[in-house]
C-alpha atoms as a PDB file:
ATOM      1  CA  UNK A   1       0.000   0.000   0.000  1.00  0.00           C
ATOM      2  CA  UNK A   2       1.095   3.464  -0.599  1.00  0.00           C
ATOM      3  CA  UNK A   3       0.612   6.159   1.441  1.00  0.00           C
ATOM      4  CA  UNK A   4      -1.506   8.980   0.203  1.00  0.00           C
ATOM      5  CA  UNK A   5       0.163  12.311  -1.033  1.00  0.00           C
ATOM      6  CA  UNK A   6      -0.459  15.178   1.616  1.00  0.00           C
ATOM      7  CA  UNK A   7       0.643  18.550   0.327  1.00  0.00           C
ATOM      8  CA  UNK A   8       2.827  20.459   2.382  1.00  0.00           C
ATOM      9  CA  UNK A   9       1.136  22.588   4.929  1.00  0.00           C
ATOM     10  CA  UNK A  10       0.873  26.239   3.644  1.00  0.00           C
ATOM     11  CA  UNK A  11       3.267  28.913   4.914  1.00  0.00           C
ATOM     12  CA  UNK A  12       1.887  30.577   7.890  1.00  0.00           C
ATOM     13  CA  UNK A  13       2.532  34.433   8.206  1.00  0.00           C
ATOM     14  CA  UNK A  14       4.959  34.921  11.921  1.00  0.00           C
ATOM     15  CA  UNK A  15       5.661  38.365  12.156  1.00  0.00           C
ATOM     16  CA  UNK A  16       8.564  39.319  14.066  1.00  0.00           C
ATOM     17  CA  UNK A  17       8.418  42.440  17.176  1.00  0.00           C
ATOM     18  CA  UNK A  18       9.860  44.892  15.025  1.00  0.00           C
ATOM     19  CA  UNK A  19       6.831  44.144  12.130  1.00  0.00           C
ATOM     20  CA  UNK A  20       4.531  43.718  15.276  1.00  0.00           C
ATOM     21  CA  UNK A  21       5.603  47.119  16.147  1.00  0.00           C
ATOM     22  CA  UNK A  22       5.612  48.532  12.357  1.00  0.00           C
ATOM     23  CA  UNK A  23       2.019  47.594  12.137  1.00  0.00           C
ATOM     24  CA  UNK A  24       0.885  48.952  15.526  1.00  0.00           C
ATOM     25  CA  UNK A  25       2.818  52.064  14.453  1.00  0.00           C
ATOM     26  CA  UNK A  26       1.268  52.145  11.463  1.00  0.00           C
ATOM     27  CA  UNK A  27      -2.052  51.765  12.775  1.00  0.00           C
ATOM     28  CA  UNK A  28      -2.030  54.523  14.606  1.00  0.00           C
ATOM     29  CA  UNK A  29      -0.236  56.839  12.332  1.00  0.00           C
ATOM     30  CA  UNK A  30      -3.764  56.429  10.518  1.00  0.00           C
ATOM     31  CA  UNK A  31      -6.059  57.658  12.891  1.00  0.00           C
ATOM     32  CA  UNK A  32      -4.981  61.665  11.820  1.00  0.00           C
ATOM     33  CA  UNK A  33      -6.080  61.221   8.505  1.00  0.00           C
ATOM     34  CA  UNK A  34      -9.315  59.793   9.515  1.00  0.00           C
ATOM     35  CA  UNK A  35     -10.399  62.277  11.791  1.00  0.00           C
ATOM     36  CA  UNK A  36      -9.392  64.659   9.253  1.00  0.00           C
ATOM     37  CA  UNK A  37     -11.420  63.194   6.736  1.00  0.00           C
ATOM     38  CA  UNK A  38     -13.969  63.306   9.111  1.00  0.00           C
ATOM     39  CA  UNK A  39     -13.556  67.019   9.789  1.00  0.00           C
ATOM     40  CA  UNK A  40     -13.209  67.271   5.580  1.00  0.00           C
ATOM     41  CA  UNK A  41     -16.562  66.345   4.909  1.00  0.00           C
ATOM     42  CA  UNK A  42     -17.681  68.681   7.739  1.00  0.00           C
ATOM     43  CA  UNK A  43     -16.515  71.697   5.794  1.00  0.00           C
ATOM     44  CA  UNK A  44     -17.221  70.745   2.497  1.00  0.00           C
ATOM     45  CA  UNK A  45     -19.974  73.052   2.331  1.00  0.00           C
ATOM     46  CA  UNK A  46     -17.604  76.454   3.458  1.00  0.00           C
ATOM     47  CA  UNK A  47     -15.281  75.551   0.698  1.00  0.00           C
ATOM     48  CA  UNK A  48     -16.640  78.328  -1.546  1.00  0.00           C
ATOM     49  CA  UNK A  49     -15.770  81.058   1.131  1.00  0.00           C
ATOM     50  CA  UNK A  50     -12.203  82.541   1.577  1.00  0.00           C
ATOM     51  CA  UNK A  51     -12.107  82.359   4.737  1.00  0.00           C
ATOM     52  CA  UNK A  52      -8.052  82.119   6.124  1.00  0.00           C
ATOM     53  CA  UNK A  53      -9.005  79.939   8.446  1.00  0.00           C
ATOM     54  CA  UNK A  54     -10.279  77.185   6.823  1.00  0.00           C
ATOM     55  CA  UNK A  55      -7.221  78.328   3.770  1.00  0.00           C
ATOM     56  CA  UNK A  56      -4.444  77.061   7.257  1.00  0.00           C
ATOM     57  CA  UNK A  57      -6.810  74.426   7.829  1.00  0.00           C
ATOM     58  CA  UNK A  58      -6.456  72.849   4.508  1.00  0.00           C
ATOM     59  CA  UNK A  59      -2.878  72.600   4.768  1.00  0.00           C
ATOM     60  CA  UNK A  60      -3.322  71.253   8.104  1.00  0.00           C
ATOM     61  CA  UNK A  61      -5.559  68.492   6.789  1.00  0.00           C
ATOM     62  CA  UNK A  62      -2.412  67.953   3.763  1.00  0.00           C
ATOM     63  CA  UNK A  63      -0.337  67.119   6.497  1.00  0.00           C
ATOM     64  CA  UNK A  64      -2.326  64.791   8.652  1.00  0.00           C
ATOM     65  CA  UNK A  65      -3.111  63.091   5.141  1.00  0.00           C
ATOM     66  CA  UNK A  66       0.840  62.262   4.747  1.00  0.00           C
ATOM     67  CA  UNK A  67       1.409  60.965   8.233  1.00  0.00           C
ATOM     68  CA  UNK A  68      -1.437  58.597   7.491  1.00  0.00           C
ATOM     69  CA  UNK A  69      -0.111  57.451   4.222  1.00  0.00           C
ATOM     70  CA  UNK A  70       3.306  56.915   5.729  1.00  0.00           C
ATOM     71  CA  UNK A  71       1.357  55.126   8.286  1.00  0.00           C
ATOM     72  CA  UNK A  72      -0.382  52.916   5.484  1.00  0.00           C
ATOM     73  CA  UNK A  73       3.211  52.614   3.894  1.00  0.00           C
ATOM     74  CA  UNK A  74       4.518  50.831   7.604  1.00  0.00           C
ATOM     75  CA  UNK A  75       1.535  48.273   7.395  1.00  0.00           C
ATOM     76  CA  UNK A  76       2.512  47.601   4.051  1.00  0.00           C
ATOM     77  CA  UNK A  77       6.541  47.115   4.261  1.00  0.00           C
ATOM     78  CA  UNK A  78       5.685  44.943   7.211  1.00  0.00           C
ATOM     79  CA  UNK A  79       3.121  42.290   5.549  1.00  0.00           C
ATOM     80  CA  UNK A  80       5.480  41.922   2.876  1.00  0.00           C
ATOM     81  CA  UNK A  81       8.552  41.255   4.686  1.00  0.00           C
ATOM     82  CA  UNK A  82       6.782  38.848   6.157  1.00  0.00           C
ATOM     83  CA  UNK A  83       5.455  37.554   3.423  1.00  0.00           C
ATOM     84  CA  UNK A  84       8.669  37.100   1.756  1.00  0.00           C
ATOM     85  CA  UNK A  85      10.085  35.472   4.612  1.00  0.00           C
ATOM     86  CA  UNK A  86       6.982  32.673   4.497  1.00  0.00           C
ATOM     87  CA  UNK A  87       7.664  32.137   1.134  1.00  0.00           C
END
């Protein structure tokens, strides 16, 4: 008799601390962004005015939408490292 074929067991993803930490970094280098999309969609209706206010907030809202991209580019580095190191 001949034993059946099992495939091998599929690669589990085991992130190390440092992409533990990348992704809990990450995570909350996201949370500006949202609440400023949140605060966004509040003013959409004052974007017609000029007021100067709302002109610093804008750039304000730029910003917080960077730190939340580099926050989304963290998450990302660390999934594929460890994906490559699964693989």
């Amino acid at each position: 008799m001949s034993e059946p074929d099992n495939p091998p067991p599929s690669p589990t993803l085991r992130h190390t601390g440092g992409e533990i930490a990348m992704i809990l970094i990450g995570v909350v280098l996201l949370l500006p962004g949202l609440c400023s999309l949140f605060f966004v969609i509040g003013a959409v209706p004052d974007w017609r005015s000029s007021d100067p206010i709302l002109q610093a907030l804008l750039a304000l809202w730029v910003l917080c939408f960077i730190v939340s991209g580099i926050g989304i580019a963290l998450i990302w580095l660390a999934r594929r490292n460890a994906r490559a190191r699964a693989s």
